[in-house]
N, C-alpha and C. Protein backbone atom coordinates (compact mmCIF):
# COMPACT_ATOMS: atom_id res chain seq x y z
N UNK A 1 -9.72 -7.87 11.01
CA UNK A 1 -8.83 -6.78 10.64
C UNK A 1 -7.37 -7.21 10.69
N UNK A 2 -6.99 -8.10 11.64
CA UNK A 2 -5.68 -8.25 11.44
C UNK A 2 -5.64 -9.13 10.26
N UNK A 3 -5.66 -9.82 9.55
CA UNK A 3 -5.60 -10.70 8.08
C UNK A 3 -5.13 -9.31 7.30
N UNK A 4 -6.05 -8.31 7.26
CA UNK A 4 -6.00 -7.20 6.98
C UNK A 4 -4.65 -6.37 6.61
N UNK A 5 -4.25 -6.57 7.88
CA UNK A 5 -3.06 -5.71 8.33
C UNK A 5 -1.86 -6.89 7.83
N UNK A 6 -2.33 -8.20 8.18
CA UNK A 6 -0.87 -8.69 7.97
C UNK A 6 -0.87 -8.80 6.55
N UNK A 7 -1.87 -8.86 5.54
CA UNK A 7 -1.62 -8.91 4.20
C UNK A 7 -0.98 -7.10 3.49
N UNK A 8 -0.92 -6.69 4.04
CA UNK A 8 -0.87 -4.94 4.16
C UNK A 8 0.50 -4.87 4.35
N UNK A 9 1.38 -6.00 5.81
CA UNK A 9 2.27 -5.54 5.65
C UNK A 9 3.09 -6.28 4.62
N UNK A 10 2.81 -7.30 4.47
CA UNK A 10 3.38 -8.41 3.50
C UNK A 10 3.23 -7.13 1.80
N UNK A 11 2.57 -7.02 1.33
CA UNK A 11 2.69 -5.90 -0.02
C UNK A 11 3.52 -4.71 0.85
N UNK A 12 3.65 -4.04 1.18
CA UNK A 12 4.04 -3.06 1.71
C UNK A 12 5.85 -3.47 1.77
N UNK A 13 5.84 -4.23 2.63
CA UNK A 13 7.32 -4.84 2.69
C UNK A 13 7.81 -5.48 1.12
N UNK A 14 6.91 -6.30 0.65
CA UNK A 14 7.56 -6.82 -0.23
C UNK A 14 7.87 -5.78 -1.96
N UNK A 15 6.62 -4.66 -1.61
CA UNK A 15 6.92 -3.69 -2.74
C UNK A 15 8.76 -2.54 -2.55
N UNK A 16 8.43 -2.59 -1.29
CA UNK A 16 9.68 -1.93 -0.55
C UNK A 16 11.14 -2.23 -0.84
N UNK A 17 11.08 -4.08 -1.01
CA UNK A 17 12.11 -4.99 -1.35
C UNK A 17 12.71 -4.71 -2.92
N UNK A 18 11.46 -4.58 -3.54
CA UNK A 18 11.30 -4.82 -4.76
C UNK A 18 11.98 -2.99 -5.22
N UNK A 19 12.21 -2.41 -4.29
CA UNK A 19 13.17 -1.06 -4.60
C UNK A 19 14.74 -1.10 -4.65
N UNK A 20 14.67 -2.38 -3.73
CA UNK A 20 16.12 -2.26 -3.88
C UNK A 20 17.08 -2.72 -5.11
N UNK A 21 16.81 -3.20 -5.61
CA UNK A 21 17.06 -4.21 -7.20
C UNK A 21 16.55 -3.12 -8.46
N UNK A 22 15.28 -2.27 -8.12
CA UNK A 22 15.25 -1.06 -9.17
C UNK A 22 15.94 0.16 -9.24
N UNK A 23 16.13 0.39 -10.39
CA UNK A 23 16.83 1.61 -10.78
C UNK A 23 15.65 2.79 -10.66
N UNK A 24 14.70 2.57 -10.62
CA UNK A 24 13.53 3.73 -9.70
C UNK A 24 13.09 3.53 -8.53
N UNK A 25 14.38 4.20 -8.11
CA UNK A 25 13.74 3.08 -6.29
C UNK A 25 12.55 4.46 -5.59
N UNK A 26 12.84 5.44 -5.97
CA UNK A 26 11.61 6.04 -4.69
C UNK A 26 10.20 6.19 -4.83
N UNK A 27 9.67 5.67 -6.13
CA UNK A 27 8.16 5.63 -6.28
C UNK A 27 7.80 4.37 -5.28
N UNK A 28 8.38 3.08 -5.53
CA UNK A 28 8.53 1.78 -4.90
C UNK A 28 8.60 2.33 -3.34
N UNK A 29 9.70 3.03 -2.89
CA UNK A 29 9.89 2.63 -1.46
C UNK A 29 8.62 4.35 -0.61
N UNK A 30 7.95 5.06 -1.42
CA UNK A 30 7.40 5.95 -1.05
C UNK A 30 5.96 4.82 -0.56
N UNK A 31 5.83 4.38 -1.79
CA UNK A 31 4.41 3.63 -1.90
C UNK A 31 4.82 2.80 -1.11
N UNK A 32 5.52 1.34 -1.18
CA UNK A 32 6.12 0.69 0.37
C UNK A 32 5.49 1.29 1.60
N UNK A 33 6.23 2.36 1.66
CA UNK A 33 6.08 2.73 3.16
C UNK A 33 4.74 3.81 3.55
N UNK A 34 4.03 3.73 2.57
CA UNK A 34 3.05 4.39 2.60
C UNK A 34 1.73 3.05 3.03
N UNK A 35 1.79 2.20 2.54
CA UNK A 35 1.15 0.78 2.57
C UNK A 35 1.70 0.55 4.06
N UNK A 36 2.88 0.36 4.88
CA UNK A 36 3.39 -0.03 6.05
C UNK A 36 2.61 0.70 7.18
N UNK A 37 2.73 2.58 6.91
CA UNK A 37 2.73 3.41 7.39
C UNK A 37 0.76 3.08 7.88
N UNK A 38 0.43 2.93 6.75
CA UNK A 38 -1.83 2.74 6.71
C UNK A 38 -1.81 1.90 7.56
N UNK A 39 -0.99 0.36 7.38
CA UNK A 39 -1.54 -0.64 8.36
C UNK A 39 -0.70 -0.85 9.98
N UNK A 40 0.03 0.24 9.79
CA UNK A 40 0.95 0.34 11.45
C UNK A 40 -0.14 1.52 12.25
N UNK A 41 -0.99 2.40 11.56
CA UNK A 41 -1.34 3.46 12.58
C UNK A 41 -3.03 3.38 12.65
N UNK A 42 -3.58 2.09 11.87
CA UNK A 42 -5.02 1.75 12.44
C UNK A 42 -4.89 1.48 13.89
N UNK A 43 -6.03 1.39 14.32
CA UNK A 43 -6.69 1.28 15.94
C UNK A 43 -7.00 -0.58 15.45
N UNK A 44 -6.37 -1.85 15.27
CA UNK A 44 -6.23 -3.04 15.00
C UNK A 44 -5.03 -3.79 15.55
N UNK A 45 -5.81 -5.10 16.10
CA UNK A 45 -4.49 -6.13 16.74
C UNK A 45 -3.23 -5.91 16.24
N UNK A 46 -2.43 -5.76 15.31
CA UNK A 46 -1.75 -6.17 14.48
C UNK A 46 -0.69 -4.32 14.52
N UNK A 47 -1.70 -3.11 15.20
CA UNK A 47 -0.84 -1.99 14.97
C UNK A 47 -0.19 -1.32 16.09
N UNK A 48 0.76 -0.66 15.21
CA UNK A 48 1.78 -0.22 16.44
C UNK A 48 1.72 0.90 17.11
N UNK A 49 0.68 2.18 16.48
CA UNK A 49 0.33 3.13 16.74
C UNK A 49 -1.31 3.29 16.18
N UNK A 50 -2.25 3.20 17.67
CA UNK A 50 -3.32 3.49 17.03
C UNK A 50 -4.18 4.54 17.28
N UNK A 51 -3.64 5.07 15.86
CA UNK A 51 -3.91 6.54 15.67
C UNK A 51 -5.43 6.91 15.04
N UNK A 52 -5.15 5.83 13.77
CA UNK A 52 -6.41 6.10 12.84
C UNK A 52 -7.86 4.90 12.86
N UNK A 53 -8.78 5.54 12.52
CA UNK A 53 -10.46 4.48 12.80
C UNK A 53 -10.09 3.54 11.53
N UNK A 54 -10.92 2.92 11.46
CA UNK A 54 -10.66 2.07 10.34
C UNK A 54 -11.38 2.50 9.09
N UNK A 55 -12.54 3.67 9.34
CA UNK A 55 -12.72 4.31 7.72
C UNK A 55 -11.88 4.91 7.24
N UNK A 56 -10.61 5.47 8.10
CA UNK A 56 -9.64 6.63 7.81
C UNK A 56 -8.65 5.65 7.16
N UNK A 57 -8.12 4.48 7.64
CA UNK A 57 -7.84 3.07 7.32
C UNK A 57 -7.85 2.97 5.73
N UNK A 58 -9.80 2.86 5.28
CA UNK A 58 -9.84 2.28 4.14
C UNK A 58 -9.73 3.40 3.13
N UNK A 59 -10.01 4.56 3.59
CA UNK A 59 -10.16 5.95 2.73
C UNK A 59 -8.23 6.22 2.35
N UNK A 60 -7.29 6.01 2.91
CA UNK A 60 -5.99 6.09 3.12
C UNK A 60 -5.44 5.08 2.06
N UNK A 61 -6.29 3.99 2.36
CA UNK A 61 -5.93 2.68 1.18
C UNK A 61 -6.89 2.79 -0.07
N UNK A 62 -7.62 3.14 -0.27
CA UNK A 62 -7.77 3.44 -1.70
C UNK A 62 -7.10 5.02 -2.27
N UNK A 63 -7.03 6.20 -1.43
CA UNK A 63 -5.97 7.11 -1.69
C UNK A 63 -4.52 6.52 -2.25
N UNK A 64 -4.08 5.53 -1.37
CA UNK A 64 -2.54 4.53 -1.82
C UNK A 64 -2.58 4.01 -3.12
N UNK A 65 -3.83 3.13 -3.21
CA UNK A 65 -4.22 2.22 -4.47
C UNK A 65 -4.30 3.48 -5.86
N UNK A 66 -4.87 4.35 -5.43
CA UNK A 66 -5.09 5.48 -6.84
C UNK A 66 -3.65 6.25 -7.41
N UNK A 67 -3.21 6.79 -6.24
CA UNK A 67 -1.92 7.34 -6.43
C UNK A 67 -1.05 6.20 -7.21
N UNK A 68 -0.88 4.93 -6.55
CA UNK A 68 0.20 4.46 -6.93
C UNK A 68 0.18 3.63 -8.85
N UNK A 69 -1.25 3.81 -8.83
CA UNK A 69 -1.56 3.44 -10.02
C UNK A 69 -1.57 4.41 -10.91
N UNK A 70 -2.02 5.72 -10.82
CA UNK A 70 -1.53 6.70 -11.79
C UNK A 70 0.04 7.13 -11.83
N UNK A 71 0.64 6.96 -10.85
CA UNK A 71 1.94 7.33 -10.92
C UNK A 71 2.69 5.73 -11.76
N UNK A 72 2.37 4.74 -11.71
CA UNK A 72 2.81 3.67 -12.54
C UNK A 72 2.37 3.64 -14.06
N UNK A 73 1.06 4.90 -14.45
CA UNK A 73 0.50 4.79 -15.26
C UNK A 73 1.14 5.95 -16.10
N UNK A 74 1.40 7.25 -15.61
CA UNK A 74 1.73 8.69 -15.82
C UNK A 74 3.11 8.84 -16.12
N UNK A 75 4.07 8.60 -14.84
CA UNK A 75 5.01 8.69 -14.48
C UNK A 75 6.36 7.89 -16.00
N UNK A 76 7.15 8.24 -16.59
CA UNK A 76 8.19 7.77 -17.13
C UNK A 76 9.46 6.78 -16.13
N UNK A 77 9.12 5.37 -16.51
CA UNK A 77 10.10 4.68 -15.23
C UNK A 77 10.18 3.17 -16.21
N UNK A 78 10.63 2.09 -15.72
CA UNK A 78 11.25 1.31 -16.24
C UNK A 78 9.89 0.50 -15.95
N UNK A 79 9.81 -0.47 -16.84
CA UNK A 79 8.27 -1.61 -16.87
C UNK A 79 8.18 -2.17 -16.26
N UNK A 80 9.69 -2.69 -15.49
CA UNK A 80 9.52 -3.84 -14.24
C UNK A 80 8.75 -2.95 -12.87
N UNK A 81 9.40 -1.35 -12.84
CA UNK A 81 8.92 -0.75 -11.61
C UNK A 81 7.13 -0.51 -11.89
N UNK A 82 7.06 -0.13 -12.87
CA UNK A 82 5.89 -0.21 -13.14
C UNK A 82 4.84 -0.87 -13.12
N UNK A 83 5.01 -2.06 -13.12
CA UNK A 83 4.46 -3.45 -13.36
C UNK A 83 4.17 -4.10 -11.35
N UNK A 84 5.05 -3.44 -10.69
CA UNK A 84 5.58 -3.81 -9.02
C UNK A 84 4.36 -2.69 -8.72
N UNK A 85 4.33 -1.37 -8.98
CA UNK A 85 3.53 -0.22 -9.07
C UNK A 85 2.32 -0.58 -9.09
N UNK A 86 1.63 -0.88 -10.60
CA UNK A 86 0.46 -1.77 -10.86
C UNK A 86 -0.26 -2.62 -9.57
N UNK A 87 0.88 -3.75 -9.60
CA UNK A 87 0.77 -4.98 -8.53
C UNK A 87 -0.17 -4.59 -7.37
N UNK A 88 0.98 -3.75 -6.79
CA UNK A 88 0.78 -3.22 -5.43
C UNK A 88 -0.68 -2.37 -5.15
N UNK A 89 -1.23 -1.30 -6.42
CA UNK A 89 -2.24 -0.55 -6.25
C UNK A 89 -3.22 -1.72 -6.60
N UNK A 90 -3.00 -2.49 -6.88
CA UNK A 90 -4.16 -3.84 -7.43
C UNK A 90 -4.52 -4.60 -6.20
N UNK A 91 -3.81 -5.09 -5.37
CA UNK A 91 -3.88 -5.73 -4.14
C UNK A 91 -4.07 -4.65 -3.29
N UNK A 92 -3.73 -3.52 -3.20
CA UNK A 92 -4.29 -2.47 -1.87
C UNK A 92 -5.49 -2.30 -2.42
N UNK A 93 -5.65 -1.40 -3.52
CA UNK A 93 -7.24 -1.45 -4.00
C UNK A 93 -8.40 -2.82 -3.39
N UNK A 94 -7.84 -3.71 -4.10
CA UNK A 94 -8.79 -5.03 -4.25
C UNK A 94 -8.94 -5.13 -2.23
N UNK A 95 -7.68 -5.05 -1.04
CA UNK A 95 -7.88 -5.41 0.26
C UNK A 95 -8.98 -3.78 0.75
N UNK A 96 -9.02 -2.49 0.38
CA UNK A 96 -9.55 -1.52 0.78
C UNK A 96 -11.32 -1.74 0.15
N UNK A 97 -11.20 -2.18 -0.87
CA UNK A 97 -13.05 -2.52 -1.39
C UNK A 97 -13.61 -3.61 -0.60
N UNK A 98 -12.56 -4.81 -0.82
CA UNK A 98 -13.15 -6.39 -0.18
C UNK A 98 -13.30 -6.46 1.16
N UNK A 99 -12.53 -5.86 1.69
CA UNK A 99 -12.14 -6.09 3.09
C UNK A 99 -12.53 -4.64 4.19
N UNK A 100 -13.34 -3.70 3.53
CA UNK A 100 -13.16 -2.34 4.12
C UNK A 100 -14.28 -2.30 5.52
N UNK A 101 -13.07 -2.15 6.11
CA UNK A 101 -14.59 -2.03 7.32
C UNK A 101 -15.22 -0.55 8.18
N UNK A 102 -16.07 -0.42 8.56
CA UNK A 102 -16.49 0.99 8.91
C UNK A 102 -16.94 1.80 8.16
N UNK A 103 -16.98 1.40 7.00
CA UNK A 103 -18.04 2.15 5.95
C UNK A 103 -19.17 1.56 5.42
C-alpha cells in the first residue's frame, strides 16, 4: 500500500503543480488535492490521518478517476488543462483497478 500512496502523492502533487502555469487552475488544484486528500486519510504506512479502510480508499479513487475525466471531457477549458485532467484520471483509475486492495 505504501507504493500506493507514494505514487498517489506524486500525481496528486504534480497535477496540483501543473495549476499553477494554467489559466484553469481550479479543476487541476480541486482534483490535486482531492488525489492528496484519498492517499493522506487511508489507514496505510505512508498516511497522515487514518481515517479511511482501504475499500473506502479504492471506491474514493475511482470516484476521483470518473469525476476528473468527465469534467476534462464535459467541462469548456483549455487542451493543455484538459489533457493534465485526462492524465491524472488515467493513472488514478489505472492505480484504484491494479492496485485496489480490500475488495
Amino acid at each position: 500500500m505504501w507504493l500506493v500512496q507514494s505514487i498517489e502523492y506524486a500525481i496528486g502533487i504534480g497535477v496540483g503543480a501543473a495549476s499553477i502555469n494554467s489559466p484553469d487552475k481550479l479543476p487541476l488544484a480541486l482534483v490535486g488535492a482531492a488525489i492528496v486528500v484519498n492517499a493522506t486519510i487511508v489507514r496505510a504506512p505512508l498516511s497522515a490521518f487514518r481515517w479511511s479502510s482501504p475499500v473506502v480508499h479504492r471506491i474514493a479513487g475511482l470516484v476521483i478517476a470518473v469525476t476528473a475525466s468527465v469534467v476534462a471531457f464535459t467541462v469548456e477549458m483549455e487542451v493543455s488543462t484538459a489533457l493534465v485532467l485526462a492524465a491524472a484520471a488515467l493513472a488514478q483509475g489505472f492505480l484504484s483497478v491494479r492496485f485496489g486492495h480490500g475488495i
